[in-house]
C-alpha atoms as a PDB file:
ATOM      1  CA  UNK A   1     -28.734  10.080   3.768  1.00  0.00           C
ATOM      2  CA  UNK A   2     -27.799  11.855   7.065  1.00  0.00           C
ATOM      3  CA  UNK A   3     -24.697   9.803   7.455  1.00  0.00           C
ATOM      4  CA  UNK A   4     -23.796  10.367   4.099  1.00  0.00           C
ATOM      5  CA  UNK A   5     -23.714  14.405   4.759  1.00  0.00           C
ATOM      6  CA  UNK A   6     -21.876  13.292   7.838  1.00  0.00           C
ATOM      7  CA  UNK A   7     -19.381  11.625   5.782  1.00  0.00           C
ATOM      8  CA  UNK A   8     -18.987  13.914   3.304  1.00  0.00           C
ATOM      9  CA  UNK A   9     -18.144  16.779   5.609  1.00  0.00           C
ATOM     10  CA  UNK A  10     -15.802  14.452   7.369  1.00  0.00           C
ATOM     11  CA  UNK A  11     -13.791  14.320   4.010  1.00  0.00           C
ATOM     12  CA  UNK A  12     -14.247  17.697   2.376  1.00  0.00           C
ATOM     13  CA  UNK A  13     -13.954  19.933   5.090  1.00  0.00           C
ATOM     14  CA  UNK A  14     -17.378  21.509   4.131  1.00  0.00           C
ATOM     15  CA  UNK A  15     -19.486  22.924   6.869  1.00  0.00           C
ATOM     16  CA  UNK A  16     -23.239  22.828   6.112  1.00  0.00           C
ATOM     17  CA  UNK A  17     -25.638  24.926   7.635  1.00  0.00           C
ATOM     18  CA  UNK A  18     -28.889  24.602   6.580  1.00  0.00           C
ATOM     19  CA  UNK A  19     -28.437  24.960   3.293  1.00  0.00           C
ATOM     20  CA  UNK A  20     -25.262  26.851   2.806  1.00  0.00           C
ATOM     21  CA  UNK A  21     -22.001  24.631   1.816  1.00  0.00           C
ATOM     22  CA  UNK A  22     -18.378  26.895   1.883  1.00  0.00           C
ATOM     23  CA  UNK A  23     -18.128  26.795  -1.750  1.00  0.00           C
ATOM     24  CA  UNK A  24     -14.652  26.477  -1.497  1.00  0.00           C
ATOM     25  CA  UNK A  25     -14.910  22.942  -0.037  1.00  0.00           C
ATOM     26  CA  UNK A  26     -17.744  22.131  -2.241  1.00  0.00           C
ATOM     27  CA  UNK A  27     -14.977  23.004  -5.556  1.00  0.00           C
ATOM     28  CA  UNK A  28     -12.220  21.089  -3.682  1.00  0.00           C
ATOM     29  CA  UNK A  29     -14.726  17.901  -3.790  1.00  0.00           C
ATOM     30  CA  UNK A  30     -15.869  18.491  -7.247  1.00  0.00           C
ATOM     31  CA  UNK A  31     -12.267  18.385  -8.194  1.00  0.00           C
ATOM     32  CA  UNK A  32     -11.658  14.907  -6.217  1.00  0.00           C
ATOM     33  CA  UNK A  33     -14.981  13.190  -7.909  1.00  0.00           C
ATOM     34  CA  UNK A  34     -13.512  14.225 -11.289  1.00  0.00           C
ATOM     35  CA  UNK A  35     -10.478  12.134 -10.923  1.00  0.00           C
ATOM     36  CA  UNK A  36     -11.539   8.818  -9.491  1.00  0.00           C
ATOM     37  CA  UNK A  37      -8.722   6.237  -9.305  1.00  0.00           C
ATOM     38  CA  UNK A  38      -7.431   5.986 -13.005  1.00  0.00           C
ATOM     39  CA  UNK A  39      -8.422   8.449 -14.923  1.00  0.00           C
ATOM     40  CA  UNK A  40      -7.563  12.554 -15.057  1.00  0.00           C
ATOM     41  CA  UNK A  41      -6.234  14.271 -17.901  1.00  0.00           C
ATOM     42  CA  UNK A  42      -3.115  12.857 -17.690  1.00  0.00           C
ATOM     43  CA  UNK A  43      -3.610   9.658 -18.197  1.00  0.00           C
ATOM     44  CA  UNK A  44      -3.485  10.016 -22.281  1.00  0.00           C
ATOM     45  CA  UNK A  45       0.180  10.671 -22.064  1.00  0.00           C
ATOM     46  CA  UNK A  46       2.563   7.724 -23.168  1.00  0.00           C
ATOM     47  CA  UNK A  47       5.380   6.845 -21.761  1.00  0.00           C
ATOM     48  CA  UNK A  48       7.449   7.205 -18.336  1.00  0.00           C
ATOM     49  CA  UNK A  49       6.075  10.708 -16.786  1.00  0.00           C
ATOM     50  CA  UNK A  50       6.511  12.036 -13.283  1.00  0.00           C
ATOM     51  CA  UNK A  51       5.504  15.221 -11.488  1.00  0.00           C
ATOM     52  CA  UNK A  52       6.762  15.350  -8.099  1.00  0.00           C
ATOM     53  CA  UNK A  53       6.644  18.148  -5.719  1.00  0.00           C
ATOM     54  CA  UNK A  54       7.675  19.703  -1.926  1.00  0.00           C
ATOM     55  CA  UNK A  55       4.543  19.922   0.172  1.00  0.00           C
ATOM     56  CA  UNK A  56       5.816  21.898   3.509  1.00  0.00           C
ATOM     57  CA  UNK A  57       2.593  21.904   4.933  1.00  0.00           C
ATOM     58  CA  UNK A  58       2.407  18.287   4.821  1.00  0.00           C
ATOM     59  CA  UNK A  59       5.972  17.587   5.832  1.00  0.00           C
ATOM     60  CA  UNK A  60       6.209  15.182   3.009  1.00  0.00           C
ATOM     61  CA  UNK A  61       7.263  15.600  -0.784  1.00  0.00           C
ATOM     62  CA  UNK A  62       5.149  13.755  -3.222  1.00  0.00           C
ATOM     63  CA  UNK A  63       4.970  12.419  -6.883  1.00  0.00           C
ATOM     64  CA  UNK A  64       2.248  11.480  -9.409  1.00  0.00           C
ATOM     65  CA  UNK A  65       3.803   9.011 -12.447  1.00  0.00           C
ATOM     66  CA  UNK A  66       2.746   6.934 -15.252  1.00  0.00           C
ATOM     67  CA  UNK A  67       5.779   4.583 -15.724  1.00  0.00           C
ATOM     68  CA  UNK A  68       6.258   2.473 -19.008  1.00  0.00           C
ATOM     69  CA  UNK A  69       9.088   0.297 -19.962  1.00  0.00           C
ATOM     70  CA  UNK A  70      10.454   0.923 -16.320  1.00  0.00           C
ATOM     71  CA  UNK A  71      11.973  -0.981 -13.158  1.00  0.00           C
ATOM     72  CA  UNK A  72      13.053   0.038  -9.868  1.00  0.00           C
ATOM     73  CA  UNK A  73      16.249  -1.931  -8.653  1.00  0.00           C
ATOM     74  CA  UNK A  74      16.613  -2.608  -4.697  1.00  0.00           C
ATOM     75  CA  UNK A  75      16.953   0.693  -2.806  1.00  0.00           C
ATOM     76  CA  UNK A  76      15.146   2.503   0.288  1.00  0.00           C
ATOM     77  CA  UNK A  77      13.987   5.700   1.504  1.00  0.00           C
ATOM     78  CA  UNK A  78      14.863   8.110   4.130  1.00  0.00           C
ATOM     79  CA  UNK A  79      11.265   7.924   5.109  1.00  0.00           C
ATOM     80  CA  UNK A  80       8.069   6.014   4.849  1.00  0.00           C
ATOM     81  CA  UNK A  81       6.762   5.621   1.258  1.00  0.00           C
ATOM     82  CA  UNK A  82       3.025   5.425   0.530  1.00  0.00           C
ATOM     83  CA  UNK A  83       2.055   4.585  -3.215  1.00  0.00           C
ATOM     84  CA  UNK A  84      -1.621   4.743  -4.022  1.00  0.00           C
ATOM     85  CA  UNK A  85      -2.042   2.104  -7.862  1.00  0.00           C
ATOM     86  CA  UNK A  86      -4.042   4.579  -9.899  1.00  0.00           C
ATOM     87  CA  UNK A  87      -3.954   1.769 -12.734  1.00  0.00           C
ATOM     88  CA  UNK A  88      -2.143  -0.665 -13.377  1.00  0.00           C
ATOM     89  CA  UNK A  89      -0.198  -3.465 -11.530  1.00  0.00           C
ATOM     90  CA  UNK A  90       3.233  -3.458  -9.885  1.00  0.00           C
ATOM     91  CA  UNK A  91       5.601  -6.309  -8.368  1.00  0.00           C
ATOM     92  CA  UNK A  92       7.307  -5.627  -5.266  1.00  0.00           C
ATOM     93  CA  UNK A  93      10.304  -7.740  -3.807  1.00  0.00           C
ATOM     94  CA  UNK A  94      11.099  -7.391  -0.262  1.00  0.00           C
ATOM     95  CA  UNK A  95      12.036  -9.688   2.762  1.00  0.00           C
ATOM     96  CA  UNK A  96      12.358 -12.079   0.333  1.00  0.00           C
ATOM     97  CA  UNK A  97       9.540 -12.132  -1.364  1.00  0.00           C
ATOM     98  CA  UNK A  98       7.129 -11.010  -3.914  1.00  0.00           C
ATOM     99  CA  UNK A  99       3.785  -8.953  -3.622  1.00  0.00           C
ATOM    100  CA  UNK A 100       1.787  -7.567  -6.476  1.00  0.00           C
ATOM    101  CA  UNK A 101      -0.055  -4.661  -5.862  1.00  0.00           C
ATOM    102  CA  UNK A 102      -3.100  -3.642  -7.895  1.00  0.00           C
ATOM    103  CA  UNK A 103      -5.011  -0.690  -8.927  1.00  0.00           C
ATOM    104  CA  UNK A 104      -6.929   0.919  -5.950  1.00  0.00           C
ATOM    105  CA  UNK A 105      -4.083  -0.864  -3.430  1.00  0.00           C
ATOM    106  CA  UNK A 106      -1.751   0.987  -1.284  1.00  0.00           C
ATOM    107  CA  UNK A 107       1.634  -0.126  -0.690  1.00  0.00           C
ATOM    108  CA  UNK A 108       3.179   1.031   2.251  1.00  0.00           C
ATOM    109  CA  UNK A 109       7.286   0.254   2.917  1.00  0.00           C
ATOM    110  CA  UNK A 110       8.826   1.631   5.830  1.00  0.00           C
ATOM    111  CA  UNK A 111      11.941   3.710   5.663  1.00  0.00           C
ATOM    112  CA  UNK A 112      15.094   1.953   5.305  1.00  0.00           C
ATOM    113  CA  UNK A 113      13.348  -1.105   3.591  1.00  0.00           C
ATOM    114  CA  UNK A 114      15.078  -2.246   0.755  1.00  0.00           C
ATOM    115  CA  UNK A 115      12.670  -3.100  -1.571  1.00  0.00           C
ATOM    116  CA  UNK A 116      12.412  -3.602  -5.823  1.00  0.00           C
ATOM    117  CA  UNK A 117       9.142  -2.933  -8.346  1.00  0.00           C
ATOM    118  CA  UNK A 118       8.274  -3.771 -11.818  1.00  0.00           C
ATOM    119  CA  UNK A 119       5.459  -3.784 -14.280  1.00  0.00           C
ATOM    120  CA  UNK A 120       3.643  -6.621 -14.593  1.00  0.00           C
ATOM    121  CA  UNK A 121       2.932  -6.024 -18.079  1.00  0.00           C
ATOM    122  CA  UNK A 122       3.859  -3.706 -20.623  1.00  0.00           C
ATOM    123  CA  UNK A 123       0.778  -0.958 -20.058  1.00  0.00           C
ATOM    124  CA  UNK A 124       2.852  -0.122 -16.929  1.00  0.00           C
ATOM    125  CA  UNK A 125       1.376   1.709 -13.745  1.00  0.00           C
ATOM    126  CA  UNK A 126       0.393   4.977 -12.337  1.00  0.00           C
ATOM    127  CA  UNK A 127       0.636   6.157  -9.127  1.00  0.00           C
ATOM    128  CA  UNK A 128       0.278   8.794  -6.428  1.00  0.00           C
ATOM    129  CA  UNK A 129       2.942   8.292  -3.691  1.00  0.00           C
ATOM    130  CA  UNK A 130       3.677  10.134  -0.066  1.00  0.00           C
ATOM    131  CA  UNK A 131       7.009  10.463   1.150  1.00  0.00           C
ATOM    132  CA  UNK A 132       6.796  11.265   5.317  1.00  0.00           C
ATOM    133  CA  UNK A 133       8.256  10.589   8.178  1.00  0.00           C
ATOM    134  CA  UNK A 134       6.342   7.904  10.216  1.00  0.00           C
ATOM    135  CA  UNK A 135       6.804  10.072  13.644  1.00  0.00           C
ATOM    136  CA  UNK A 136       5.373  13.053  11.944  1.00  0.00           C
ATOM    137  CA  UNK A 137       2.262  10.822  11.370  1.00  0.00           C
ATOM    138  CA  UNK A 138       2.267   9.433  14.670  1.00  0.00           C
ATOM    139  CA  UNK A 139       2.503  13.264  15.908  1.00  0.00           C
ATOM    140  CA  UNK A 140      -0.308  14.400  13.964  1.00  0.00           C
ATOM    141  CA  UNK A 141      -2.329  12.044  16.150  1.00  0.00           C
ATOM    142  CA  UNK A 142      -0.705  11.621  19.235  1.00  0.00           C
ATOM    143  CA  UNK A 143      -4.056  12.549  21.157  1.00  0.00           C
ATOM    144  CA  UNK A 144      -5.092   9.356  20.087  1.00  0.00           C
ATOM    145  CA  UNK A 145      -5.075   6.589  22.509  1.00  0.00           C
ATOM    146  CA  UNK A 146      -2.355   3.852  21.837  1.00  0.00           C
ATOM    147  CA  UNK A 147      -0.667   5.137  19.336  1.00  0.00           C
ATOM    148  CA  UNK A 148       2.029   2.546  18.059  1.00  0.00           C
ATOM    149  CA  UNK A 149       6.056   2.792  17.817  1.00  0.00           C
ATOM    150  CA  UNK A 150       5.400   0.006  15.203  1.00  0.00           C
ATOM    151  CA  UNK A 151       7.147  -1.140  11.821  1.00  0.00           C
ATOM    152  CA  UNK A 152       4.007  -0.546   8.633  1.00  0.00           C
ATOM    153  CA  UNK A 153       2.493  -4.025   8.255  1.00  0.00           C
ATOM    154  CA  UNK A 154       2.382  -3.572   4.733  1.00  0.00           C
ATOM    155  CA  UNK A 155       3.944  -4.263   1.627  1.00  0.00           C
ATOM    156  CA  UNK A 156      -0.085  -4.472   0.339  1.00  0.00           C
ATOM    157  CA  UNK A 157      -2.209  -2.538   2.087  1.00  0.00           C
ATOM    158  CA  UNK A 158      -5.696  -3.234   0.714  1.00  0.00           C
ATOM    159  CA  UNK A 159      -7.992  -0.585   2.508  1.00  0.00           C
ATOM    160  CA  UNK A 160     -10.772   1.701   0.504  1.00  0.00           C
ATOM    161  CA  UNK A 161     -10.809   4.207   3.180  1.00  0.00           C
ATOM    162  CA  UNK A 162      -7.037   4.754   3.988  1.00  0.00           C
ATOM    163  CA  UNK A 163      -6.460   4.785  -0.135  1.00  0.00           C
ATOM    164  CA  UNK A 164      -9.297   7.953  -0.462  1.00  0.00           C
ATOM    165  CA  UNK A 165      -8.091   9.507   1.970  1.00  0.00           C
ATOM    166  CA  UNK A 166      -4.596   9.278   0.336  1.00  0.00           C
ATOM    167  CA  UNK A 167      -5.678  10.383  -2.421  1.00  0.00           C
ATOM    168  CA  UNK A 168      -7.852  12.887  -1.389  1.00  0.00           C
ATOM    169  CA  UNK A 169      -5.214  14.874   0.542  1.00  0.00           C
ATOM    170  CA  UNK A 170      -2.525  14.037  -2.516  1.00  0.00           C
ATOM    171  CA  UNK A 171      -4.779  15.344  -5.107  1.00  0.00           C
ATOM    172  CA  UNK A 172      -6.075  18.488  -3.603  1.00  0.00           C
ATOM    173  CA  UNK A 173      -1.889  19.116  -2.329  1.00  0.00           C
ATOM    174  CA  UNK A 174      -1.381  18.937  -6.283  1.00  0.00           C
ATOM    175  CA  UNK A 175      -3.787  21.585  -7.346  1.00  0.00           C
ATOM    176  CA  UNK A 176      -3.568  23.781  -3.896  1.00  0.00           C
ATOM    177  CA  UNK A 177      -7.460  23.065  -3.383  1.00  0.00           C
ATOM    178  CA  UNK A 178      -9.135  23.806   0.247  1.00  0.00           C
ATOM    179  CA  UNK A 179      -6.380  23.774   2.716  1.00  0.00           C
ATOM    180  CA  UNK A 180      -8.926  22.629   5.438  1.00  0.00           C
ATOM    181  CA  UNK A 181      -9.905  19.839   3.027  1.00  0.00           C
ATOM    182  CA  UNK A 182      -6.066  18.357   2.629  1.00  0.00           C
ATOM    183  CA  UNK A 183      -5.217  18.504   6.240  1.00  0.00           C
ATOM    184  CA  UNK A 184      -8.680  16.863   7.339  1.00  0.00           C
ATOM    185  CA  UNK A 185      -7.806  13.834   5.038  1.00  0.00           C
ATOM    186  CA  UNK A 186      -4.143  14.020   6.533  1.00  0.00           C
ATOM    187  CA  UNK A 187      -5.236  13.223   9.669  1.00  0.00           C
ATOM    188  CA  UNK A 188      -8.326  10.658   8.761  1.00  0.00           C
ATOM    189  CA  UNK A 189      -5.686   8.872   6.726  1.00  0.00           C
ATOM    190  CA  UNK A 190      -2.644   8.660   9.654  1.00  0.00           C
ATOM    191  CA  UNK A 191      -4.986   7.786  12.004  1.00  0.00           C
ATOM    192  CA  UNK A 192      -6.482   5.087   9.912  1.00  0.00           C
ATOM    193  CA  UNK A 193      -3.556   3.969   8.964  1.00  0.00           C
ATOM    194  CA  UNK A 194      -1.978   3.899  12.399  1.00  0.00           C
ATOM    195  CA  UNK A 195      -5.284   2.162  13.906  1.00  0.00           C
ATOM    196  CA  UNK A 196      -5.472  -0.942  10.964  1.00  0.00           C
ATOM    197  CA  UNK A 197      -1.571  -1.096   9.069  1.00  0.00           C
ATOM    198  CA  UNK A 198       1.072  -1.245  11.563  1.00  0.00           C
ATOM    199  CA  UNK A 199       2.716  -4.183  13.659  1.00  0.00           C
ATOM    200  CA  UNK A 200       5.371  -4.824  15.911  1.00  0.00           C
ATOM    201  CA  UNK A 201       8.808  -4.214  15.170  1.00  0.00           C
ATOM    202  CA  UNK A 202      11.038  -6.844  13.563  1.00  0.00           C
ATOM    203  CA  UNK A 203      13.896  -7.611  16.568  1.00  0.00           C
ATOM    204  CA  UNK A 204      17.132  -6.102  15.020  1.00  0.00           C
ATOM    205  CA  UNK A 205      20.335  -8.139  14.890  1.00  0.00           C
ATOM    206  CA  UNK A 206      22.077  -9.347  18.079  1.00  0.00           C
ATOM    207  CA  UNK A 207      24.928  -7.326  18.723  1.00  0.00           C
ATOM    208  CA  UNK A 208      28.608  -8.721  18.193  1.00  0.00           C
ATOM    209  CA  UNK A 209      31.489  -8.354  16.372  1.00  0.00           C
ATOM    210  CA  UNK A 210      30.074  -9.026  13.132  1.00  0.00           C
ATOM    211  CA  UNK A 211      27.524  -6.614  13.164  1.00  0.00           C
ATOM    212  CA  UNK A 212      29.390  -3.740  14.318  1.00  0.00           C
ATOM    213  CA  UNK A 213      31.990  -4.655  11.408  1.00  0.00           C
ATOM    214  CA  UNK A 214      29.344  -4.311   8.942  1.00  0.00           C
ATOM    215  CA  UNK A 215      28.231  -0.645  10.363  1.00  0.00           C
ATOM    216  CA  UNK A 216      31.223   0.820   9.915  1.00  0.00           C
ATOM    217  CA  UNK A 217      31.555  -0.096   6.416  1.00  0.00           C
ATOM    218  CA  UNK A 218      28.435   1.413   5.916  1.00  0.00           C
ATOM    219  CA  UNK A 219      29.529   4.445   8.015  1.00  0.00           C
ATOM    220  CA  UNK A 220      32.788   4.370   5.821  1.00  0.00           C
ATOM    221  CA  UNK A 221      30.783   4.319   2.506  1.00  0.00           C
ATOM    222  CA  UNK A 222      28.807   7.308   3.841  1.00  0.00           C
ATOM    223  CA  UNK A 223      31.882   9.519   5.026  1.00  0.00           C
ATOM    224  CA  UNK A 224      33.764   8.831   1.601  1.00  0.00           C
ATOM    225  CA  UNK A 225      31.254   8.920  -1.029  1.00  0.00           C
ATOM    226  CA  UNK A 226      33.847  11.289  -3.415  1.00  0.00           C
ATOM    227  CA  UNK A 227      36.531   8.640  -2.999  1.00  0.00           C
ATOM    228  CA  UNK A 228      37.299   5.157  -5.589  1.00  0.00           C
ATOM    229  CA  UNK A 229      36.767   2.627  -3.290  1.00  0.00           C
ATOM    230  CA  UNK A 230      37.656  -1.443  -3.334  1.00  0.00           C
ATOM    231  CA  UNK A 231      36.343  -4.310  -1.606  1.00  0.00           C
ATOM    232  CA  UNK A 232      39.429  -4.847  -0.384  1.00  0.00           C
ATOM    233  CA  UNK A 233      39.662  -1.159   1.190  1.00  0.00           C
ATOM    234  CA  UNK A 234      35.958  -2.497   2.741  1.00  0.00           C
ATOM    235  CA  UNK A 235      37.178  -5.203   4.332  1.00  0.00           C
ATOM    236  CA  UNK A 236      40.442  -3.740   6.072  1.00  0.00           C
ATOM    237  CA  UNK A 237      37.969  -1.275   7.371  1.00  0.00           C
ATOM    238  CA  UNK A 238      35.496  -4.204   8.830  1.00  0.00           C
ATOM    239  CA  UNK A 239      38.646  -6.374   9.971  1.00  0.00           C
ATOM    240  CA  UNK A 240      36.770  -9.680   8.097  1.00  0.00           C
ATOM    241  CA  UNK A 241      37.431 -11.396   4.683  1.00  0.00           C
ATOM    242  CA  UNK A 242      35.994 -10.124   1.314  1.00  0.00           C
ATOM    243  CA  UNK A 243      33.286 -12.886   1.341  1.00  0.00           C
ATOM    244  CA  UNK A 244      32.252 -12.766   4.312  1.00  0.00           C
ATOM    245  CA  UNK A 245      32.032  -9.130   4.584  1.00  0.00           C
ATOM    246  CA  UNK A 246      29.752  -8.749   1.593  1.00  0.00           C
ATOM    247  CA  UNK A 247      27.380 -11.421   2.237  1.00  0.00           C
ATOM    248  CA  UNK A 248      27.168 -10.064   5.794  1.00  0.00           C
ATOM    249  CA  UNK A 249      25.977  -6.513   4.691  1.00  0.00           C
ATOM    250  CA  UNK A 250      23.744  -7.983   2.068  1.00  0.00           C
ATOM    251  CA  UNK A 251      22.333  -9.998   4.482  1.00  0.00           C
ATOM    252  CA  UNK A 252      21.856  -6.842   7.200  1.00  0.00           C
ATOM    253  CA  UNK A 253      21.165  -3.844   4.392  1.00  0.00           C
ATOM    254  CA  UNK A 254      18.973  -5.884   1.735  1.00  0.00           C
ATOM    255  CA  UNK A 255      21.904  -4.765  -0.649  1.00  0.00           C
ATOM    256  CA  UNK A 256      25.494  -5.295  -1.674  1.00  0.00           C
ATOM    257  CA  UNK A 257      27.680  -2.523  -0.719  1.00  0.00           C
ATOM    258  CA  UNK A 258      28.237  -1.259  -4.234  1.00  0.00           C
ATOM    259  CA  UNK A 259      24.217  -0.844  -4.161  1.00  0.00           C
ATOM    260  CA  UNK A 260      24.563   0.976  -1.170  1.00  0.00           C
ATOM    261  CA  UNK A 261      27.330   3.090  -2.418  1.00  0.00           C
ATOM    262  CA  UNK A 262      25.082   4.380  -5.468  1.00  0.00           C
ATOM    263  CA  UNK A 263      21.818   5.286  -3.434  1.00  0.00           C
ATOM    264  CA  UNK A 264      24.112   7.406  -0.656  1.00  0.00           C
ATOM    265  CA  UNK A 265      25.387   8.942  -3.302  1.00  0.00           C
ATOM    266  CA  UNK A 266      22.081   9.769  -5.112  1.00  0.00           C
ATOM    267  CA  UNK A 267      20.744  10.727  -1.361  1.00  0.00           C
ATOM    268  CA  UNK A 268      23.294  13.310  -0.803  1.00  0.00           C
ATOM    269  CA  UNK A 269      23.259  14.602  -4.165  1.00  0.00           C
ATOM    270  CA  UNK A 270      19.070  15.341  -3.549  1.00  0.00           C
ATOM    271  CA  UNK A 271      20.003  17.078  -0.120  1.00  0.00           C
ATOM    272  CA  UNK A 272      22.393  19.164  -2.532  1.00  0.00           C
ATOM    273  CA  UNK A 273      20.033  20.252  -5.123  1.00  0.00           C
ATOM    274  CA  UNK A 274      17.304  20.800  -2.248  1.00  0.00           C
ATOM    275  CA  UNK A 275      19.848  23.482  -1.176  1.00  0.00           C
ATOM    276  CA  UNK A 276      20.020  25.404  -4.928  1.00  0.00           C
ATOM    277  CA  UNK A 277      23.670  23.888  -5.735  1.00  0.00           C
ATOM    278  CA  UNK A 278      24.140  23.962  -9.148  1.00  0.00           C
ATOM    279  CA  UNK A 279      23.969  20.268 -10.814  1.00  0.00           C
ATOM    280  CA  UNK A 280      27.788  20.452 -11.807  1.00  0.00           C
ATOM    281  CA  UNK A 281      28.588  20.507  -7.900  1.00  0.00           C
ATOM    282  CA  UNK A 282      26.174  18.280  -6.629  1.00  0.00           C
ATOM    283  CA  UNK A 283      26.935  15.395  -9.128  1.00  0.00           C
ATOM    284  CA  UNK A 284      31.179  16.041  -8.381  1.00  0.00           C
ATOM    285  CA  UNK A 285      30.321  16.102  -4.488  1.00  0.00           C
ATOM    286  CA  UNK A 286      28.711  12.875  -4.320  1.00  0.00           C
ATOM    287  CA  UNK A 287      30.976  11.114  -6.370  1.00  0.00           C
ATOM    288  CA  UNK A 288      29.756  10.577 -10.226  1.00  0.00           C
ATOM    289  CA  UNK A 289      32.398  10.603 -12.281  1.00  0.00           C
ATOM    290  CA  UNK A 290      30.653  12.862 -14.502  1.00  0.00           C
ATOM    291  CA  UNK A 291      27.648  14.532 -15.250  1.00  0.00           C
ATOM    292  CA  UNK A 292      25.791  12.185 -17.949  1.00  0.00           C
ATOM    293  CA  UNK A 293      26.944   9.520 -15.644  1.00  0.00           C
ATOM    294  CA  UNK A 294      24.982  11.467 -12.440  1.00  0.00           C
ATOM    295  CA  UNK A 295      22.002  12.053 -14.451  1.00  0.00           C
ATOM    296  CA  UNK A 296      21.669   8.466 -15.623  1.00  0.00           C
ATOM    297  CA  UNK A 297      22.136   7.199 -11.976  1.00  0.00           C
ATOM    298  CA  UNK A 298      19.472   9.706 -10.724  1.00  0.00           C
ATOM    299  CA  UNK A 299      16.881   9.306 -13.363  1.00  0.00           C
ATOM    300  CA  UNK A 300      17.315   5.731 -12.966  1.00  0.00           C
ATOM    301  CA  UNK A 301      16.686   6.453  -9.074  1.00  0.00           C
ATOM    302  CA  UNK A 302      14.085   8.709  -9.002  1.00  0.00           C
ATOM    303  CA  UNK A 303      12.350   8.826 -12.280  1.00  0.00           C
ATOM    304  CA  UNK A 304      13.308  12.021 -13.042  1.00  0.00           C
ATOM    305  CA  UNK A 305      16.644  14.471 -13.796  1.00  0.00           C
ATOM    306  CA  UNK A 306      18.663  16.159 -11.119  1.00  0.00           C
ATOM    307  CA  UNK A 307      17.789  19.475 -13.239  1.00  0.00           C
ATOM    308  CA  UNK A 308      13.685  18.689 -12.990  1.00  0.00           C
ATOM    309  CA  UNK A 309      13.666  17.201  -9.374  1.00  0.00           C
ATOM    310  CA  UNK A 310      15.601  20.796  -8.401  1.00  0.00           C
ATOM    311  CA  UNK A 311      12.571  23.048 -10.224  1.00  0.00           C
ATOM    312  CA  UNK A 312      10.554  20.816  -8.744  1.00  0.00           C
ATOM    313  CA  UNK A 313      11.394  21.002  -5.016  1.00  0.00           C
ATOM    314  CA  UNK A 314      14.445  23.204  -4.453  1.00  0.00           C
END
């Protein structure tokens, strides 16, 4: 029983003494037990549904979704993603192969990762997922002995106490609950995760001629994302045949270049709304041809319009 209490006040942030709880605390973990993984109010709604939302406490933006009918093709993040199942099943392809991840799993894919997911059957999946930078975690608990500059060991991460404390600290962001509450699970769940999910680095490519070839395209796709661009332009640029220059940066990025194209497109066109431009602007900046054509390409991306990821974190 006493290590219970103990445990408890480890995840709640509730300070008990005698018989006096904060009641604040004591709400915030009333609100948690009501929504155990899979169920909440919002799991009656049909079809593809996302909230997502800025947390600047947190350094990380996050997103709760029910998706239906839905598939995500090979892109990456700008930072570490961390998707708490809810319900449901997912498949994941990455480094060439294929995970499924289950309700009450984590998977964790480290920024830059090119990865794909898809249902595994038509009820879909729900999920709560963490966007953050993986040196923000590792700063969060840097007193820590041996903390890692390691690559997530993931895709599957199949760990009860890193997923509460996930979704702990996601839930109680979502409804603004006990600040002391959120940031206590924070830290329990980078420093869990840190401690038991992480593994050496993958050695990157050996440098030659090749390889710096292929970063300048990408360099060149990033500087010219308004302009019509060939594979032919590509490979003038890189100095190597079509061929060879396209199954060179599939083989380095985890994508062909035209994939590539699309998500630094979508990527600037988020840092544009972030900043209040109006949707007209941030669609012609980063190169859609037109708005329906943005939208599609960003819903497609992120699950939700350019106009509701703006309210949503602009």
């Amino acid at each position: 029983m006493l290590l219970m209490v103990s445990v408890l006040m480890l995840l709640t942030g509730c300070v008990i003494s005698g018989i006096t709880m904060l009641k604040r605390g004591q709400r915030c973990l009333e609100r948690y037990c009501r929504e155990p993984y899979g169920q909440g109010d919002w799991m009656s709604e049909t079809g593809t549904d996302i909230t997502i939302w800025r947390a600047p406490a947190l350094q990380a933006e996050l997103i709760r979704g029910r998706f239906v009918d839905y598939a995500y093709d090979v892109h990456t993040h700008e930072t570490a993603c961390f998707a708490l199942l809810t319900a449901g099943s997912i498949r994941i392809r990455m480094r060439g192969n294929e995970f499924m991840a289950h309700q009450g799993d984590l998977y964790a894919i480290d920024a830059d990762e090119p990865h794909a997911g898809w249902a595994v059957d038509d009820t879909g999946w729900r999920l709560r997922t963490l966007y953050v930078d993986m040196a923000h975690l590792r700063q969060l608990v840097r007193e820590r002995p041996g903390v890692p500059e390691a690559a997530l060991a993931g895709p599957i991460i199949r760990d009860p106490d890193v997923a509460a404390c996930l979704h702990a600290l996601h839930h109680c962001s979502e409804i603004n609950g006990s600040h002391l509450f959120r940031d206590q699970a924070y830290l329990s769940f980078a420093d869990k995760l840190l401690a038991r999910h992480v593994t050496q680095r993958r050695s990157a490519p050996p440098p030659g001629a090749e390889l710096a070839a292929v970063r300048r395209v990408r360099d060149y796709l990033d500087e010219h994302l308004e302009d019509t661009v060939s594979l032919i332009d590509l490979a003038t640029e890189a100095g190597l045949p079509q061929y060879r220059l396209f199954r060179a940066f599939e083989r380095l990025y985890g994508m062909t270049p035209h994939a590539y194209q699309r998500q630094a497109r979508i990527r600037y066109a988020m840092r544009l709304l972030r900043q209040r431009r109006s949707l007209s602007e941030a669609g012609l900046q980063a190169g859609f041809a037109d708005q329906a054509h943005f939208t599609r390409w960003f819903r497609r991306f992120m699950g939700v319009t350019p106009g509701q990821y703006q309210r949503a974190v602009g």
